[in-house]
C-alpha atoms as a PDB file:
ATOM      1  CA  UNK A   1       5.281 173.561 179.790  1.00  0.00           C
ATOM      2  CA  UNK A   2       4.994 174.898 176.225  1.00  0.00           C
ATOM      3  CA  UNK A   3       3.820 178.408 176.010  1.00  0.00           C
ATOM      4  CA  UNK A   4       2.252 179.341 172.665  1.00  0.00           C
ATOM      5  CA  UNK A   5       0.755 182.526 171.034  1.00  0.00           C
ATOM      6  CA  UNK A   6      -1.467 180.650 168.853  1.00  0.00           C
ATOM      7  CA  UNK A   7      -3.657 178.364 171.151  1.00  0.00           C
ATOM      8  CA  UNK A   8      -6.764 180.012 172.270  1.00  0.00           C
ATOM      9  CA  UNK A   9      -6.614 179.245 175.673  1.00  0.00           C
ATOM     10  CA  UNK A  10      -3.626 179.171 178.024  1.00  0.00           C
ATOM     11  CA  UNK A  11      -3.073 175.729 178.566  1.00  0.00           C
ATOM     12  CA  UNK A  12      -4.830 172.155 177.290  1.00  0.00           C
ATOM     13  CA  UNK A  13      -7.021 172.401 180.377  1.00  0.00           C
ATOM     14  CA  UNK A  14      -8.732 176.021 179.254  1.00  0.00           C
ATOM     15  CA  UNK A  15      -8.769 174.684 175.696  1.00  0.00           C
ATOM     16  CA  UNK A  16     -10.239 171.083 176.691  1.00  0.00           C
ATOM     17  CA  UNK A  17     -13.177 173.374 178.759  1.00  0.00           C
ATOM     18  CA  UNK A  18     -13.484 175.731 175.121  1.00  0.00           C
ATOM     19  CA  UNK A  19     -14.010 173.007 172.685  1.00  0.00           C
ATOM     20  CA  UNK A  20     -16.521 171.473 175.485  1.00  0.00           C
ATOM     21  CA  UNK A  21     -18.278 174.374 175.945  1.00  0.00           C
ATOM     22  CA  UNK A  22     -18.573 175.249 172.064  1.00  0.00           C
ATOM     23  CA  UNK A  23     -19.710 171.782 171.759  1.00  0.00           C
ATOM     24  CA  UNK A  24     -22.524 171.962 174.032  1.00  0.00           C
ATOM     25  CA  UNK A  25     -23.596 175.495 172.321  1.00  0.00           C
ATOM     26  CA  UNK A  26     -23.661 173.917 169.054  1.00  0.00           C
ATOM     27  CA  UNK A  27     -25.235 171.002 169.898  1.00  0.00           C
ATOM     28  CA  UNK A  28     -27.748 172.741 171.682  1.00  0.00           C
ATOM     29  CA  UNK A  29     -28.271 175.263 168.482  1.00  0.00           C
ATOM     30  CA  UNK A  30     -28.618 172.249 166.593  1.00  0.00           C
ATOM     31  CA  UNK A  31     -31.005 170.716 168.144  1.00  0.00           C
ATOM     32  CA  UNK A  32     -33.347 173.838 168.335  1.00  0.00           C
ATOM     33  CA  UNK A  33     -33.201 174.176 164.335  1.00  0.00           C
ATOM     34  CA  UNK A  34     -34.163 170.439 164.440  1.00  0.00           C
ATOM     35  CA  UNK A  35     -36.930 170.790 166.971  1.00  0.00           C
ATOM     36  CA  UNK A  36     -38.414 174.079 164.722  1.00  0.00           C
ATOM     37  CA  UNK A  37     -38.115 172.138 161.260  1.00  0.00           C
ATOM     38  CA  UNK A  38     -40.134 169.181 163.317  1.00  0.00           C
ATOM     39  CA  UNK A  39     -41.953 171.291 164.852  1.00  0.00           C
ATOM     40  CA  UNK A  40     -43.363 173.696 161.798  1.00  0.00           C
ATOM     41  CA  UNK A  41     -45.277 171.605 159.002  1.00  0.00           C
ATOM     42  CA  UNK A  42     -45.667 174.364 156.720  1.00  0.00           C
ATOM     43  CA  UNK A  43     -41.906 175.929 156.816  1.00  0.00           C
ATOM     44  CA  UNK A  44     -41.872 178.502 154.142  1.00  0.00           C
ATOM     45  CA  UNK A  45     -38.828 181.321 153.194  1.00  0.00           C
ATOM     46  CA  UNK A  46     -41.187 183.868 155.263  1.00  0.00           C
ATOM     47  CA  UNK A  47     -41.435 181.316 158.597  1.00  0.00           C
ATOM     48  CA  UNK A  48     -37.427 180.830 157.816  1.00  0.00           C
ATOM     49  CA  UNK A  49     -37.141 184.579 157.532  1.00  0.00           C
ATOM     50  CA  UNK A  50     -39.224 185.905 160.627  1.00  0.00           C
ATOM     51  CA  UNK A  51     -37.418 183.239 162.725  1.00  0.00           C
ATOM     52  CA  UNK A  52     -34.236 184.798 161.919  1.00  0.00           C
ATOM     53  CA  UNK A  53     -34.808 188.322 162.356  1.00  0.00           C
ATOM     54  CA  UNK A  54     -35.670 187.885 165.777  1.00  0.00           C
ATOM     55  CA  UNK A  55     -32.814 189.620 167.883  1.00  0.00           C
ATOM     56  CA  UNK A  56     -32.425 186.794 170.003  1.00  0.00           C
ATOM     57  CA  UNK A  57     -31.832 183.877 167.202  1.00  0.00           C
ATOM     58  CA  UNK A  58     -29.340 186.213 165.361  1.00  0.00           C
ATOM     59  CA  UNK A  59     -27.637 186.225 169.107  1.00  0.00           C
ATOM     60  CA  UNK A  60     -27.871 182.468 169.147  1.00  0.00           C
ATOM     61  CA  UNK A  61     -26.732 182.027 165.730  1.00  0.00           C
ATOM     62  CA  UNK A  62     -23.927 184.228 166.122  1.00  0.00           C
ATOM     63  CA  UNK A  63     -22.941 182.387 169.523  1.00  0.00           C
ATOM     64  CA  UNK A  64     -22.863 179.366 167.632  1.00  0.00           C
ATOM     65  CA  UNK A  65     -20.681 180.809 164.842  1.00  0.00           C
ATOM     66  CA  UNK A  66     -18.581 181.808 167.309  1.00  0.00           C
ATOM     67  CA  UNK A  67     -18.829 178.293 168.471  1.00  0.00           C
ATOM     68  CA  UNK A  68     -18.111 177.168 165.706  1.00  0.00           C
ATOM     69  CA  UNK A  69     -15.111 179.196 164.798  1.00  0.00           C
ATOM     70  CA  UNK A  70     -13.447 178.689 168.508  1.00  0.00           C
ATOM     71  CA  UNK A  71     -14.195 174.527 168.237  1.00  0.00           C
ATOM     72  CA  UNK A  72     -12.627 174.589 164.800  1.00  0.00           C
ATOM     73  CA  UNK A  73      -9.993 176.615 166.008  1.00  0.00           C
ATOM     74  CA  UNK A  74      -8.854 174.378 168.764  1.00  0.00           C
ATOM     75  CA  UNK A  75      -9.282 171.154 166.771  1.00  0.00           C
ATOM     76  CA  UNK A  76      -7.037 172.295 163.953  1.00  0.00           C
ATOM     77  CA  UNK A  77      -4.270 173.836 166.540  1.00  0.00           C
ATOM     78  CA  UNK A  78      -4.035 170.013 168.094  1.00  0.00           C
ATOM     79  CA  UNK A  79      -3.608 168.543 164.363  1.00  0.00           C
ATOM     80  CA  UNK A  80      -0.786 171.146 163.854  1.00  0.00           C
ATOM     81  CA  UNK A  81       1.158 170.887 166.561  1.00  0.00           C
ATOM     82  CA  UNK A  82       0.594 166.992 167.164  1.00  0.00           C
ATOM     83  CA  UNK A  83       1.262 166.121 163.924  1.00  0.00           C
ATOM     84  CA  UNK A  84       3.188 169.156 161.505  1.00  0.00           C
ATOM     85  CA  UNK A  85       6.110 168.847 163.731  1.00  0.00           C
ATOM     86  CA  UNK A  86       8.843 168.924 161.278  1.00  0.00           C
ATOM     87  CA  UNK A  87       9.047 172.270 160.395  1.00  0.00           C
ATOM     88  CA  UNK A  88       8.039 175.409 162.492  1.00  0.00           C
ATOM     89  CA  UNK A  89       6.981 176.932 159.413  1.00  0.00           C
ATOM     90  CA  UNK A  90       4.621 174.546 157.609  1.00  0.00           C
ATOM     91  CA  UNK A  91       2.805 174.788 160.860  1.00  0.00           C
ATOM     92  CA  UNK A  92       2.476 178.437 160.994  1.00  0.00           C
ATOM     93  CA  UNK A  93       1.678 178.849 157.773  1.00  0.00           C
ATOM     94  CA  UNK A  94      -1.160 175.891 158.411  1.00  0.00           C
ATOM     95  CA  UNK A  95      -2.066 177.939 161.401  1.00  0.00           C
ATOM     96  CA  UNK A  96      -2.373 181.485 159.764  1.00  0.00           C
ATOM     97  CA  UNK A  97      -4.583 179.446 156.403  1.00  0.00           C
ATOM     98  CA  UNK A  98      -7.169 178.382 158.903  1.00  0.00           C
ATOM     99  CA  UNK A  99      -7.221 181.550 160.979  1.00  0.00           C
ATOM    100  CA  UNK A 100      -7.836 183.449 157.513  1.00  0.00           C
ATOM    101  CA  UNK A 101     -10.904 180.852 156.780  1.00  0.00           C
ATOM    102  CA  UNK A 102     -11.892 180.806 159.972  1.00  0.00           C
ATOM    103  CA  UNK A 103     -12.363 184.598 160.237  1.00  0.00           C
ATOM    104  CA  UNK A 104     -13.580 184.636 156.945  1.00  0.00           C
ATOM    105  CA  UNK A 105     -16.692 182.675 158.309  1.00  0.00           C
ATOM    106  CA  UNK A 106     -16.880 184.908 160.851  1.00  0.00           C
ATOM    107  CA  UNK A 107     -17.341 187.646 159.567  1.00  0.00           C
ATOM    108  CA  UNK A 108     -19.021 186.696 156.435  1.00  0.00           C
ATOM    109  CA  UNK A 109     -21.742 184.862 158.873  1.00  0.00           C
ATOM    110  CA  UNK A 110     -22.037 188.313 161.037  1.00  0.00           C
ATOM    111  CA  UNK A 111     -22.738 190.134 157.817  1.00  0.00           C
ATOM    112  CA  UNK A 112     -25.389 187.664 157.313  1.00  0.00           C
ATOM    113  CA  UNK A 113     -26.884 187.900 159.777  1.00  0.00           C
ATOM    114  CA  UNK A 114     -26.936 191.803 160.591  1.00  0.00           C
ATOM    115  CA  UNK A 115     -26.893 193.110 157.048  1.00  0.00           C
ATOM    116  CA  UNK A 116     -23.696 195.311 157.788  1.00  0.00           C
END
């Protein structure tokens, strides 16, 4: 068995149950924005805006941005080491490109939301 630093969980199993469980958050995020744009005939930017400063959709959001960011994660760890398998260092610098975006998001989305 392979051991490395850079998958988020410690085996396939443990990343096979993250990217399931960030796919069930996000698909369960986006079908609440669905079922409020449905739901809300006259959606203005003040409806938009006093549905996201409620504590608890800024916690959903950010679960699903962390969702987001651990799915991604996963998915893009697979590609590299299934398929940049020439060279150690392509890969890593692959890696270390879409851990830079991916924490970019991140923390660009968490300033969005809280206004830090």
């Amino acid at each position: 068995m392979v051991n490395s630093v850079t998958n988020l969980g410690r085996s396939g199993v443990y990343d096979w149950v993250i990217q399931r469980l960030t796919a069930v958050i996000l698909a369960l995020y986006t079908l609440f924005l669905l079922g409020y744009v449905l739901a809300t005939p006259d959606l203005t930017y003040d409806v938009w805006k006093d549905l996201f400063s409620c504590t608890a959709m800024k916690i959903f959001t950010f679960a699903a941005l962390l969702s987001m960011c651990a799915h991604a994660w996963v998915g893009l760890w697979t590609i590299s080491t299934d398929y940049l398998t020439s060279s150690a260092v392509v890969r890593f610098i692959f890696q270390l490109v879409c851990a830079g975006f991916l924490f970019t998001y991140l923390v660009w989305g968490f300033d969005i939301l809280w206004g830090v």
